[in-house]
PDB file of N, CA and C in Angstrom:
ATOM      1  N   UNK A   1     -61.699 162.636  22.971  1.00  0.00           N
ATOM      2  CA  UNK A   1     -62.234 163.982  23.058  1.00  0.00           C
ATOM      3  C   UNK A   1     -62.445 164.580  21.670  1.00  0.00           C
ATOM      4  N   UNK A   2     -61.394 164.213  20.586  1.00  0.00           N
ATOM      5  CA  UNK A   2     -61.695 164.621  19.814  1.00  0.00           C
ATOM      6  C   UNK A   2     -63.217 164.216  18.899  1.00  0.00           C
ATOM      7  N   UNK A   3     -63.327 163.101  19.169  1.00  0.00           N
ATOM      8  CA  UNK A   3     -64.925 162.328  18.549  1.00  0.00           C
ATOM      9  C   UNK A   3     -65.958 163.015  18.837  1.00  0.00           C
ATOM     10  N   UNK A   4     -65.676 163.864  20.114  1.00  0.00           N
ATOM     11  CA  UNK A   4     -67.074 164.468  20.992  1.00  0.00           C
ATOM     12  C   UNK A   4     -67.124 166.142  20.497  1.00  0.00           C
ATOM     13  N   UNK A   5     -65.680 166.568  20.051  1.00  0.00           N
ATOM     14  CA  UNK A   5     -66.012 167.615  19.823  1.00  0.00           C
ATOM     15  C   UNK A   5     -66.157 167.884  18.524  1.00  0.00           C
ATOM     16  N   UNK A   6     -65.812 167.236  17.548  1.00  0.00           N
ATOM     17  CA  UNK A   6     -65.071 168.034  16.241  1.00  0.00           C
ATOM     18  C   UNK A   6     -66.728 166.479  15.675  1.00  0.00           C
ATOM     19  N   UNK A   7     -67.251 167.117  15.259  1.00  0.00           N
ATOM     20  CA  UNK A   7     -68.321 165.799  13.848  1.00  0.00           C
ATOM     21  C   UNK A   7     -67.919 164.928  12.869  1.00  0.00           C
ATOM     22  N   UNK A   8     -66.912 166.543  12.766  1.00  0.00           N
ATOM     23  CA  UNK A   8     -66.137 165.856  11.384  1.00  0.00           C
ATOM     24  C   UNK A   8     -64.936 164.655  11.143  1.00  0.00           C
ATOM     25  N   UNK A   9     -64.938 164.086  12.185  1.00  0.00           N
ATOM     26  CA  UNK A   9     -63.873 162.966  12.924  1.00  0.00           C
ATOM     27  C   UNK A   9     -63.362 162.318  11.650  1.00  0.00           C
ATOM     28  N   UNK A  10     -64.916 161.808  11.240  1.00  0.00           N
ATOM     29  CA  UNK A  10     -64.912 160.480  10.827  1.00  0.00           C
ATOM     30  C   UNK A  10     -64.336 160.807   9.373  1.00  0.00           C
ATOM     31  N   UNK A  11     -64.922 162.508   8.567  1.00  0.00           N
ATOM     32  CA  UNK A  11     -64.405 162.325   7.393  1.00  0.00           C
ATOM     33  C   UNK A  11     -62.988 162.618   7.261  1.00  0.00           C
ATOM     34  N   UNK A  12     -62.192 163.352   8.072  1.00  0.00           N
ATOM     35  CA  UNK A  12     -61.205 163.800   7.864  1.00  0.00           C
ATOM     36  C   UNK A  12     -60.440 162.289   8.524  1.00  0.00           C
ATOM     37  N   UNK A  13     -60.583 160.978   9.073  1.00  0.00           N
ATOM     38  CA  UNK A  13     -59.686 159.978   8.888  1.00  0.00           C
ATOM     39  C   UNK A  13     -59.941 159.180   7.850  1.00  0.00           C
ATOM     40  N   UNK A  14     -61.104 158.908   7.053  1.00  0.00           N
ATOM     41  CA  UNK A  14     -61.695 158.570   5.943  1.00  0.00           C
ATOM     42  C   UNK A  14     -60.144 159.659   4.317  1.00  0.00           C
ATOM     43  N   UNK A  15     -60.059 160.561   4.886  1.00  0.00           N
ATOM     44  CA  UNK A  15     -59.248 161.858   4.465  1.00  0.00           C
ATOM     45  C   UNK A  15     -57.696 161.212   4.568  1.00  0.00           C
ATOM     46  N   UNK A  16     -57.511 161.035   5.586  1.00  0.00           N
ATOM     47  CA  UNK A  16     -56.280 160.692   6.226  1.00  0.00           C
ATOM     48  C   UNK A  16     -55.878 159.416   6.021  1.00  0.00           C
ATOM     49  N   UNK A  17     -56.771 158.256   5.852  1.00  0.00           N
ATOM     50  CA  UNK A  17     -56.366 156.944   5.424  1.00  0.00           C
ATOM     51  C   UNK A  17     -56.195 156.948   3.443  1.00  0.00           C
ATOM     52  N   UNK A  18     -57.212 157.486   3.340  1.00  0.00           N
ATOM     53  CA  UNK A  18     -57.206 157.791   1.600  1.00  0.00           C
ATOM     54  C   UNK A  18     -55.169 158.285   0.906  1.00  0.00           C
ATOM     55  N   UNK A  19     -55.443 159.172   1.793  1.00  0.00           N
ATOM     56  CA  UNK A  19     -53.918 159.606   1.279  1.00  0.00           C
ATOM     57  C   UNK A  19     -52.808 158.944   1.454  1.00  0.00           C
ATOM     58  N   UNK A  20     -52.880 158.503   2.480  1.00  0.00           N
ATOM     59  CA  UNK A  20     -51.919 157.393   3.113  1.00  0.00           C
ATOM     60  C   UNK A  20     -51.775 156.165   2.237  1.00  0.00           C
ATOM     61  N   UNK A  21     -52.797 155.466   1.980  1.00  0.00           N
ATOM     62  CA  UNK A  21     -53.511 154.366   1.194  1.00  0.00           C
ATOM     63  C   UNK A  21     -52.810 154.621  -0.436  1.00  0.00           C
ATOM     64  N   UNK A  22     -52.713 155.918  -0.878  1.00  0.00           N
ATOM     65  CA  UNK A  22     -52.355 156.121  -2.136  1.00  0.00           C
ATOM     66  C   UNK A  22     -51.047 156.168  -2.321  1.00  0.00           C
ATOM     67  N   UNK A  23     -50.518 156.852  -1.485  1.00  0.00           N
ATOM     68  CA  UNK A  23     -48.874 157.091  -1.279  1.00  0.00           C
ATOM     69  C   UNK A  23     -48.273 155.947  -0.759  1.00  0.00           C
ATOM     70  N   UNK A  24     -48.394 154.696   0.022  1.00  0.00           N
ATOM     71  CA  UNK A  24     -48.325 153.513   0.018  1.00  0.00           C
ATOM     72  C   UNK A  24     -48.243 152.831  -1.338  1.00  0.00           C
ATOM     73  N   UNK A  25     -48.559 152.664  -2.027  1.00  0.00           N
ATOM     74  CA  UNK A  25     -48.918 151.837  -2.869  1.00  0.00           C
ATOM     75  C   UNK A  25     -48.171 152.577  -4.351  1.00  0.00           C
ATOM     76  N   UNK A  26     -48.165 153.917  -4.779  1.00  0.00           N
ATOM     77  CA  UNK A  26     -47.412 153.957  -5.190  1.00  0.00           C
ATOM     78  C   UNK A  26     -45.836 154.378  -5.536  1.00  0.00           C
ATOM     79  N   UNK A  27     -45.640 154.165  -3.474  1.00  0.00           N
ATOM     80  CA  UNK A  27     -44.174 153.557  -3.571  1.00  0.00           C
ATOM     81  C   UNK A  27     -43.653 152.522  -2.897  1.00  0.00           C
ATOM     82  N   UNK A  28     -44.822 151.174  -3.440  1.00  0.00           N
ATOM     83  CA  UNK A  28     -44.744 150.420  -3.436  1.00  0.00           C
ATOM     84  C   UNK A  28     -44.671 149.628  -2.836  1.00  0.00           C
ATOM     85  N   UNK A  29     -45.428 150.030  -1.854  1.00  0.00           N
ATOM     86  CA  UNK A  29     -45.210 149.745  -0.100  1.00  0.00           C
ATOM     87  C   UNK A  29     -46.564 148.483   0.126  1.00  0.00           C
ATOM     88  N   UNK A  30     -46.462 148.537   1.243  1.00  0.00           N
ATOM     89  CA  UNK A  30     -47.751 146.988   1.933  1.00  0.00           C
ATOM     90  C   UNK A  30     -47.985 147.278   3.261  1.00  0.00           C
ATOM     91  N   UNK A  31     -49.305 147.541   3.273  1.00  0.00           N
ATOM     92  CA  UNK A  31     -49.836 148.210   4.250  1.00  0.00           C
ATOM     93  C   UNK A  31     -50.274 146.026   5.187  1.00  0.00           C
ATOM     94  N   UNK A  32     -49.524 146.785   6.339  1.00  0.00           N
ATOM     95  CA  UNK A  32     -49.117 145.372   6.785  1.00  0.00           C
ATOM     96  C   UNK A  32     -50.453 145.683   8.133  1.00  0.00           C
ATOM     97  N   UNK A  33     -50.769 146.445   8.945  1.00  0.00           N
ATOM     98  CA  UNK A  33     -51.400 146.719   9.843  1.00  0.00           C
ATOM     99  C   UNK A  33     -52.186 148.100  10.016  1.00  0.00           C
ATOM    100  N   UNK A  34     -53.201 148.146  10.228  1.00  0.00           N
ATOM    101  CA  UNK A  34     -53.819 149.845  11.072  1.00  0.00           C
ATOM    102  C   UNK A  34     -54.726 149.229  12.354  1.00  0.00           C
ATOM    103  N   UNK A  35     -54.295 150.552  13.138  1.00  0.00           N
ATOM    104  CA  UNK A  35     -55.107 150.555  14.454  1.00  0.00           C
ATOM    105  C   UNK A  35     -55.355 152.032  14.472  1.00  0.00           C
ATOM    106  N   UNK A  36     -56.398 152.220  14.331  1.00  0.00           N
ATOM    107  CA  UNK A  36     -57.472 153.811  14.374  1.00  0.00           C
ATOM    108  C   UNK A  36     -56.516 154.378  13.224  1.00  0.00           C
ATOM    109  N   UNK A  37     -55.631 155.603  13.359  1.00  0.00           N
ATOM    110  CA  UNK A  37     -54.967 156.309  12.776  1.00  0.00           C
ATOM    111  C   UNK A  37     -53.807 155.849  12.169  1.00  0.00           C
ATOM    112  N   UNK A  38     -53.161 154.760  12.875  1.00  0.00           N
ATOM    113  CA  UNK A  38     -51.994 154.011  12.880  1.00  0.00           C
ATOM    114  C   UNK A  38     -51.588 152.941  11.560  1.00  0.00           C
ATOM    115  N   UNK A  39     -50.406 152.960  10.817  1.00  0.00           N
ATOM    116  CA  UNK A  39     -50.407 152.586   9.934  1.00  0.00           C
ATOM    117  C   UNK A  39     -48.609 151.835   9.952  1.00  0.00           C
ATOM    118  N   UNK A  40     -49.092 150.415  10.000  1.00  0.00           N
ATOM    119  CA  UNK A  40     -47.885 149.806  10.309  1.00  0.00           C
ATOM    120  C   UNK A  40     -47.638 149.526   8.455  1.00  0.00           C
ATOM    121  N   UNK A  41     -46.563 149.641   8.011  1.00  0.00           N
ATOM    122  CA  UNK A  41     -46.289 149.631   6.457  1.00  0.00           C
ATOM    123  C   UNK A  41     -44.528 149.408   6.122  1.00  0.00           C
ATOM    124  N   UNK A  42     -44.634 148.227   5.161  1.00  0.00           N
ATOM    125  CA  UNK A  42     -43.378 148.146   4.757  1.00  0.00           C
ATOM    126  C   UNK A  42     -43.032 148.581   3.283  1.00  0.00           C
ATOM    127  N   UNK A  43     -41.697 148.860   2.941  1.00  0.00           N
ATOM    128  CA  UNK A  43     -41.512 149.398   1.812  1.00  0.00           C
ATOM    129  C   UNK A  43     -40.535 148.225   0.792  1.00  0.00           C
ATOM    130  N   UNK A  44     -39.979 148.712  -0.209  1.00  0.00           N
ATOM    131  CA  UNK A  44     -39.174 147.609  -0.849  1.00  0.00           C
ATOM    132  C   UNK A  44     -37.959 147.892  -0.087  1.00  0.00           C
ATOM    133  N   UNK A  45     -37.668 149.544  -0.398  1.00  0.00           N
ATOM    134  CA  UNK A  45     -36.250 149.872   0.320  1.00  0.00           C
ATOM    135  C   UNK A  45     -36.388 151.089   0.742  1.00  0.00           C
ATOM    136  N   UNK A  46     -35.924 151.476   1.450  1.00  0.00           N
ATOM    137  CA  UNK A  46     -35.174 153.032   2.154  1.00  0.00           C
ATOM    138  C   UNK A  46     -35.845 153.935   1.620  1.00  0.00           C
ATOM    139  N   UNK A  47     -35.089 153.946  -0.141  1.00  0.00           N
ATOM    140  CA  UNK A  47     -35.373 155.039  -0.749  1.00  0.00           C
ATOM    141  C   UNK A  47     -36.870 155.452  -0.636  1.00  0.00           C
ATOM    142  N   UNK A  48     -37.898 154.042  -1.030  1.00  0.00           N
ATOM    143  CA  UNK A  48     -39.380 154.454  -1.119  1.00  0.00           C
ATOM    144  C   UNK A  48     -39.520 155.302  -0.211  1.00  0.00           C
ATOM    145  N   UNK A  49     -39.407 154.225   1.170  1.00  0.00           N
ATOM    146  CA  UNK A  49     -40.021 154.735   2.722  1.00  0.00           C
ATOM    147  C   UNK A  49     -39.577 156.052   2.650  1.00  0.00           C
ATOM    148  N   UNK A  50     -37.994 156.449   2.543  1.00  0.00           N
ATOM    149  CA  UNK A  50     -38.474 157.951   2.738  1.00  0.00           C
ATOM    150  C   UNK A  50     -39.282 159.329   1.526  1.00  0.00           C
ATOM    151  N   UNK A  51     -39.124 158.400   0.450  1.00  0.00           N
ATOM    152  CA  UNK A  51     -40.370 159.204  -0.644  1.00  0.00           C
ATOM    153  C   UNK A  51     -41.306 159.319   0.091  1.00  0.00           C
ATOM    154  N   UNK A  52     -41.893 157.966   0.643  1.00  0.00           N
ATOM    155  CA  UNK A  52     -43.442 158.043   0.718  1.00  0.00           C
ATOM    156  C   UNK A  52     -43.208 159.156   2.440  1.00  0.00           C
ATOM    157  N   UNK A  53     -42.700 158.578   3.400  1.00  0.00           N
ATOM    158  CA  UNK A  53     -42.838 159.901   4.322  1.00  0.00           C
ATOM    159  C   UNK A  53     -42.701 161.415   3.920  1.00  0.00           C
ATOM    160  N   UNK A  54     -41.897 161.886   3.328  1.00  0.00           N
ATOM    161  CA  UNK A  54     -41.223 163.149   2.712  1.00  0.00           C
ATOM    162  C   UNK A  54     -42.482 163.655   2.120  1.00  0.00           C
ATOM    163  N   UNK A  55     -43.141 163.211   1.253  1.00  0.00           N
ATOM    164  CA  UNK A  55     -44.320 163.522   0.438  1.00  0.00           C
ATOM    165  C   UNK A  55     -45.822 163.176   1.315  1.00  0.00           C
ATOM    166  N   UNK A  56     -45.890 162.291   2.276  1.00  0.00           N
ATOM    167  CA  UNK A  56     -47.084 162.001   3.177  1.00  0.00           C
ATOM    168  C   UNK A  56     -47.115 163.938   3.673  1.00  0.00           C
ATOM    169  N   UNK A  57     -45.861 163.859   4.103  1.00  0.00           N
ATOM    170  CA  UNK A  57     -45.975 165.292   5.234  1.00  0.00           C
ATOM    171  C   UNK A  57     -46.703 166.408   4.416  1.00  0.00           C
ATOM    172  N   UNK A  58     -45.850 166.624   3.161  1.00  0.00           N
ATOM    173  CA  UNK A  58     -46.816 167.695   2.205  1.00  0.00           C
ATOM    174  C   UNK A  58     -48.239 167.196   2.079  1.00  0.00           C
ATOM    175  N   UNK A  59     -48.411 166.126   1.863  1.00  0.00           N
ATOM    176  CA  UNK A  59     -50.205 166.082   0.898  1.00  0.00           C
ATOM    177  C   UNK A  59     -50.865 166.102   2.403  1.00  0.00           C
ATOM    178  N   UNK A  60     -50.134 165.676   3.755  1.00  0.00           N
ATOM    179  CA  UNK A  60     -51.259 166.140   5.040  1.00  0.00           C
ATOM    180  C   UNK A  60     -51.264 167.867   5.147  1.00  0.00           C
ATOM    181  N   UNK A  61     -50.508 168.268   5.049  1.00  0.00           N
ATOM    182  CA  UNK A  61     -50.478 169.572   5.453  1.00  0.00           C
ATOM    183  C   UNK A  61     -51.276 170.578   4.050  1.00  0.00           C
ATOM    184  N   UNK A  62     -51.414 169.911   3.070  1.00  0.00           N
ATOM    185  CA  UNK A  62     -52.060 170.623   1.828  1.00  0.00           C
ATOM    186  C   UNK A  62     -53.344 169.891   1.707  1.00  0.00           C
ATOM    187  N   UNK A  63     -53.572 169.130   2.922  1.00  0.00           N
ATOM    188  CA  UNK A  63     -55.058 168.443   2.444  1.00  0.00           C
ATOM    189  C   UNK A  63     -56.356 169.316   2.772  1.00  0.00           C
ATOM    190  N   UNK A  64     -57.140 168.572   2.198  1.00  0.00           N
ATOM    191  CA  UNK A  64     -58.528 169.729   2.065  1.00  0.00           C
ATOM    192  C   UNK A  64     -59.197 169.167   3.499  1.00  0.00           C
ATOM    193  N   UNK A  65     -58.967 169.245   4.565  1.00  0.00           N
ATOM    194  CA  UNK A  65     -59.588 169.317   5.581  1.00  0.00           C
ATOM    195  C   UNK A  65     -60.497 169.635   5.829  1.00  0.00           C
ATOM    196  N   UNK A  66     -61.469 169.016   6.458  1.00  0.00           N
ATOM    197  CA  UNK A  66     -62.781 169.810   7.154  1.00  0.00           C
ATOM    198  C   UNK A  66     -62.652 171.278   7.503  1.00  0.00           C
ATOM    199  N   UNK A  67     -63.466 172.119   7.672  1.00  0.00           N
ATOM    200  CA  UNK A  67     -63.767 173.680   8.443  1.00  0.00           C
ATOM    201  C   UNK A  67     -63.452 173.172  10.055  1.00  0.00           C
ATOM    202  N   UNK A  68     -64.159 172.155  10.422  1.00  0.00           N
ATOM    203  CA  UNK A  68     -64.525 172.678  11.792  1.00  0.00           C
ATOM    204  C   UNK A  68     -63.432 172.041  12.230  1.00  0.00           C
ATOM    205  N   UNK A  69     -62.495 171.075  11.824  1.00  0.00           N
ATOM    206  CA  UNK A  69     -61.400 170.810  12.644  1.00  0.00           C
ATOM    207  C   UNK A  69     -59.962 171.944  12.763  1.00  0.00           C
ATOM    208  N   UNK A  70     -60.473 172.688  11.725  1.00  0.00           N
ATOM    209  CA  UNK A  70     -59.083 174.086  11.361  1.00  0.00           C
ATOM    210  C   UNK A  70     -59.800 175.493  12.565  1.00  0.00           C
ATOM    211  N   UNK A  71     -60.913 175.592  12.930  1.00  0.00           N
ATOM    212  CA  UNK A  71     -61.428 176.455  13.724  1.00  0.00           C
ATOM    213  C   UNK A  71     -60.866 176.042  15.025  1.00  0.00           C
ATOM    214  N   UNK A  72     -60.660 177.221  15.957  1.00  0.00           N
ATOM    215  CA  UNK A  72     -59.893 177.344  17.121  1.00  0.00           C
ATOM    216  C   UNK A  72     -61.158 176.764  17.945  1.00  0.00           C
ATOM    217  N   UNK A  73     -61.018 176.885  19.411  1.00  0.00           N
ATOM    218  CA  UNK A  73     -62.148 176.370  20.091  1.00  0.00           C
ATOM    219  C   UNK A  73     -62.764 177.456  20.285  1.00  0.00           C
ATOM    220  N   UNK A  74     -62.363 178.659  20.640  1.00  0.00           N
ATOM    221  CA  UNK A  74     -63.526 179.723  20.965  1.00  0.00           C
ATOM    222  C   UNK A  74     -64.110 179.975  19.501  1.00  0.00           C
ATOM    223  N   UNK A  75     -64.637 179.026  18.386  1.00  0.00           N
ATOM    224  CA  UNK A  75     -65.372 179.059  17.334  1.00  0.00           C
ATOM    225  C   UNK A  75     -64.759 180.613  16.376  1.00  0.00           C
ATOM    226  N   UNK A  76     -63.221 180.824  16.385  1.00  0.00           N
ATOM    227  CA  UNK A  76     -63.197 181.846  15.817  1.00  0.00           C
ATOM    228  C   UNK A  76     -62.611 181.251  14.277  1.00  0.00           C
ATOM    229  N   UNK A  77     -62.741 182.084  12.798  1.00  0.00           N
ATOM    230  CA  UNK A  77     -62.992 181.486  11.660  1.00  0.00           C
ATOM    231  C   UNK A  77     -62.152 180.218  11.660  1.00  0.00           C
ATOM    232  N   UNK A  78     -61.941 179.429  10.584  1.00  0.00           N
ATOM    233  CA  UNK A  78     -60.842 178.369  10.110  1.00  0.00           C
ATOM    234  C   UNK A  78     -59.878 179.112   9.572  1.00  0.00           C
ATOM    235  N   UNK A  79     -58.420 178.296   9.620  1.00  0.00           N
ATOM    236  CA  UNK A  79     -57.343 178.779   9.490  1.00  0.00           C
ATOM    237  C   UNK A  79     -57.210 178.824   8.161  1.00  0.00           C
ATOM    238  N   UNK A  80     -56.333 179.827   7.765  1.00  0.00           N
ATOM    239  CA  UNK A  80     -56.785 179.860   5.688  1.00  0.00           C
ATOM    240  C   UNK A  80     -55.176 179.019   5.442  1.00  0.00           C
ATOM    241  N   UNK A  81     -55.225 178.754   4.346  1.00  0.00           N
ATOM    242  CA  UNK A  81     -53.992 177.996   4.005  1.00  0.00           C
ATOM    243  C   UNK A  81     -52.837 178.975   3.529  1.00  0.00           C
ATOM    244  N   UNK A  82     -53.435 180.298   3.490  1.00  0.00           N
ATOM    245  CA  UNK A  82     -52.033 181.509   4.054  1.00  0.00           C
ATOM    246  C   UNK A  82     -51.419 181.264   5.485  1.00  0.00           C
ATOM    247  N   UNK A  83     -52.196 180.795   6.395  1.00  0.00           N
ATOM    248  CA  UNK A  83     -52.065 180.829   7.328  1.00  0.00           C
ATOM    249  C   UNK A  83     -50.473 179.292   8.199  1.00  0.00           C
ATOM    250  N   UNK A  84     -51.347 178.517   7.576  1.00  0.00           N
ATOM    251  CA  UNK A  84     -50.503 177.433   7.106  1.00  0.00           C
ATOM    252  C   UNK A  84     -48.958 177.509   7.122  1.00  0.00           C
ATOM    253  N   UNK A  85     -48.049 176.619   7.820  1.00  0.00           N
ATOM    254  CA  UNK A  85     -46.538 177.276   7.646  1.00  0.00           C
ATOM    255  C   UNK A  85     -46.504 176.251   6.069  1.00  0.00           C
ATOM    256  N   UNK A  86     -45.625 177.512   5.304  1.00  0.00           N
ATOM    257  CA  UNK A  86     -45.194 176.724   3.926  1.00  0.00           C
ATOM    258  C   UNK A  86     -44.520 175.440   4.191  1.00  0.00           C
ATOM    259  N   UNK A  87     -44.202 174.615   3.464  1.00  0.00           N
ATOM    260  CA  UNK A  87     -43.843 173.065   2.806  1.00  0.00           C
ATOM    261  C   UNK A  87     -42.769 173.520   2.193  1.00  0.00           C
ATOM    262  N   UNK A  88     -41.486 173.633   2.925  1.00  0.00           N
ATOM    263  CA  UNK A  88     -40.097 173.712   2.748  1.00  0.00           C
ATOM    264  C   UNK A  88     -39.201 172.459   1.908  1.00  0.00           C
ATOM    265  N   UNK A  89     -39.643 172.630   0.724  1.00  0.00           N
ATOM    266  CA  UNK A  89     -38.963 171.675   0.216  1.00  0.00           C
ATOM    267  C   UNK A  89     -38.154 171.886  -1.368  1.00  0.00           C
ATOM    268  N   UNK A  90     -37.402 170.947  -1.052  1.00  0.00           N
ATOM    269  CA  UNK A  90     -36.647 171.703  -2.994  1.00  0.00           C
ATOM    270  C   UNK A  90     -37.348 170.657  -4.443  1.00  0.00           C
ATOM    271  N   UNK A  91     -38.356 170.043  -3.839  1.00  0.00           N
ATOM    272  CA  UNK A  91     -39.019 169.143  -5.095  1.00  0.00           C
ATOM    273  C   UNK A  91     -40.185 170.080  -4.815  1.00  0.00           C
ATOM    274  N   UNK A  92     -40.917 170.048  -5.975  1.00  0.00           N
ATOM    275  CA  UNK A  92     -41.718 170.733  -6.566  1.00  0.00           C
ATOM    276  C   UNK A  92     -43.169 169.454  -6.841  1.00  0.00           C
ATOM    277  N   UNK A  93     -44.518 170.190  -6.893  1.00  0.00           N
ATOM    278  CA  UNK A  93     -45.365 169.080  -6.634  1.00  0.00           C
ATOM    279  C   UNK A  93     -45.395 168.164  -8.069  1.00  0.00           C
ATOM    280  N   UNK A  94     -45.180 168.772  -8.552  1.00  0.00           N
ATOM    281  CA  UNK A  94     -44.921 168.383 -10.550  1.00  0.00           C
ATOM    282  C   UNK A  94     -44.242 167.088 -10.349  1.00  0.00           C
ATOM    283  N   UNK A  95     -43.336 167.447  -9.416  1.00  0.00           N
ATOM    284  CA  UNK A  95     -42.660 166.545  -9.230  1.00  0.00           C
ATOM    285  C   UNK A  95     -42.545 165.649  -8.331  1.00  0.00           C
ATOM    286  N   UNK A  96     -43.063 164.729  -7.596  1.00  0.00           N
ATOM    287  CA  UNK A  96     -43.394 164.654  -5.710  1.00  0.00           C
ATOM    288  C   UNK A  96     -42.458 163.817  -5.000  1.00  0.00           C
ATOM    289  N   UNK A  97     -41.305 163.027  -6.412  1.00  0.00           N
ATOM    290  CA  UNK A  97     -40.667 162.081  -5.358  1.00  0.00           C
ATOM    291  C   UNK A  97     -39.258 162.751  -5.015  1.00  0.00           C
ATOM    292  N   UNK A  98     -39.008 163.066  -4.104  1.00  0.00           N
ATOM    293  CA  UNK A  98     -37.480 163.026  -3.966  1.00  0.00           C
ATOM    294  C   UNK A  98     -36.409 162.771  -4.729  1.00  0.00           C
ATOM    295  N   UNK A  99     -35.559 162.822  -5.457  1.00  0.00           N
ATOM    296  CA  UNK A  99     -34.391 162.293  -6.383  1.00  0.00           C
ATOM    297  C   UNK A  99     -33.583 161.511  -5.313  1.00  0.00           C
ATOM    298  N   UNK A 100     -33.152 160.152  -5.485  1.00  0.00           N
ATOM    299  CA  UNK A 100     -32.535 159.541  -4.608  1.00  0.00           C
ATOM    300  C   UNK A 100     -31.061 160.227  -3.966  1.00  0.00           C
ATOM    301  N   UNK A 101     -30.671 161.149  -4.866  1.00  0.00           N
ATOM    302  CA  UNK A 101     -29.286 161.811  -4.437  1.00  0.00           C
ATOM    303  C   UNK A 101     -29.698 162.767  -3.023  1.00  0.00           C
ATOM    304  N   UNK A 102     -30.935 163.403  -3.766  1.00  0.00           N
ATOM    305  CA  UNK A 102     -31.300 164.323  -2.712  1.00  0.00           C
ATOM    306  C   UNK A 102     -31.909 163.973  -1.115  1.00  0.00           C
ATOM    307  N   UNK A 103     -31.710 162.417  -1.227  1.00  0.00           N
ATOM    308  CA  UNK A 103     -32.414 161.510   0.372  1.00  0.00           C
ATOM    309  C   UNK A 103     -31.324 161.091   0.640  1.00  0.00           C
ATOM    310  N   UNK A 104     -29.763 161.228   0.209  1.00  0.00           N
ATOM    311  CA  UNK A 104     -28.852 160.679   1.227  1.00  0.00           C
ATOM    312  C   UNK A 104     -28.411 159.262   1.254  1.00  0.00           C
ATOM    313  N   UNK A 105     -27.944 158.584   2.447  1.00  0.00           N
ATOM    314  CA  UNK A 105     -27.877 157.752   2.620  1.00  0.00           C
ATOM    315  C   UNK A 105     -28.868 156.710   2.999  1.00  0.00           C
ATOM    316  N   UNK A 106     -28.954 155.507   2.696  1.00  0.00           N
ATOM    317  CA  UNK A 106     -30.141 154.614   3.367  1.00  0.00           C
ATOM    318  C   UNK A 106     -29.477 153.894   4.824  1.00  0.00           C
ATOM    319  N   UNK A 107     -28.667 154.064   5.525  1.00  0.00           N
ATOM    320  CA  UNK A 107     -28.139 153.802   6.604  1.00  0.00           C
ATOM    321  C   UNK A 107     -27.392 152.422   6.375  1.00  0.00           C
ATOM    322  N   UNK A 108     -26.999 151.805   5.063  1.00  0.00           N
ATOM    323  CA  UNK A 108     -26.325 150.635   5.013  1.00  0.00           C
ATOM    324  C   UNK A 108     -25.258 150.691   4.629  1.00  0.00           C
ATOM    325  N   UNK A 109     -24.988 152.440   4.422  1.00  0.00           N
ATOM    326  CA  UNK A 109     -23.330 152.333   3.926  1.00  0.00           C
ATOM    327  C   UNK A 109     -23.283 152.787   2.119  1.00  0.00           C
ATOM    328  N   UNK A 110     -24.408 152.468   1.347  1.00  0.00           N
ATOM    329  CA  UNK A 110     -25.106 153.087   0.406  1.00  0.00           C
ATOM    330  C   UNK A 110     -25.248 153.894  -0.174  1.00  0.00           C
ATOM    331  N   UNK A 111     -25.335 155.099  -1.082  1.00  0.00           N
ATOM    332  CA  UNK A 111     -26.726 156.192  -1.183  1.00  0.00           C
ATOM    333  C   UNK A 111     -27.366 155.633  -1.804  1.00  0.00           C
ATOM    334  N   UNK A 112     -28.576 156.373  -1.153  1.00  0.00           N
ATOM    335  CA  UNK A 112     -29.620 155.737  -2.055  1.00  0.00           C
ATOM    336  C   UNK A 112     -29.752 156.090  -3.802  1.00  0.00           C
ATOM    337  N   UNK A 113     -28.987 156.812  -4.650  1.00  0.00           N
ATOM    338  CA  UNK A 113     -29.495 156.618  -5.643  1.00  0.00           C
ATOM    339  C   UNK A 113     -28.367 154.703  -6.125  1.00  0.00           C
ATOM    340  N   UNK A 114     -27.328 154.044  -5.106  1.00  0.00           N
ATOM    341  CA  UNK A 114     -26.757 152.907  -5.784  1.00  0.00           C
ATOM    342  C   UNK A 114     -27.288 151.650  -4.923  1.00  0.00           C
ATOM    343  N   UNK A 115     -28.684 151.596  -4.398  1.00  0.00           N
ATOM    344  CA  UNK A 115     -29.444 150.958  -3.546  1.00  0.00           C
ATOM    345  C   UNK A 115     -30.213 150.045  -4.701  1.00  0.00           C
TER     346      UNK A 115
END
């Protein structure tokens, strides 16, 4: 449904793989599979995977999106990026990776900054 309604399909996953594609790679990850949207990907360790998720979530939610996919259906304007709920986070974009202290444990008994 979405293909039929919105035009802009194609650039905003063109949008959506781009970012993905970048943040992969430089944390160092291997994009092992995609199916449409879907992105099967391995990392070296923990720590990356959750850099690269932690930081995926900001650069989707700050991405420059199409107009017509941010417009409601009764065609009323696009949503402004005031509008947008803020990106609650204590890293700063200057800065984008996580500090390993600040991600915790990697579930092996670990933290991740002695991983």
């Amino acid at each position: 449904l979405l293909w039929e309604t919105y035009p802009d399909m194609q650039e905003a996953l063109d949008l959506h793989n781009e970012l993905l594609r970048n943040l992969i790679e430089a944390h160092g990850g291997y994009e092992v599979k995609t199916i449409g949207d879907s992105f099967f990907v391995t990392f070296p360790d923990c720590t990356a995977a959750v850099q690269f998720a932690v930081l995926l979530q900001l650069r989707l939610l700050q991405a420059d999106w199409p107009d017509s996919l941010l417009r409601f259906t009764d065609n009323s304007p696009p949503i402004s990026p005031q509008q947008l709920p803020q990106a609650r986070s204590p890293h700063s974009f200057s800065n984008p990776s996580p500090s390993p202290a600040a991600l915790g444990s990697c579930g092996n008994g670990a933290s991740a900054a002695e991983s």
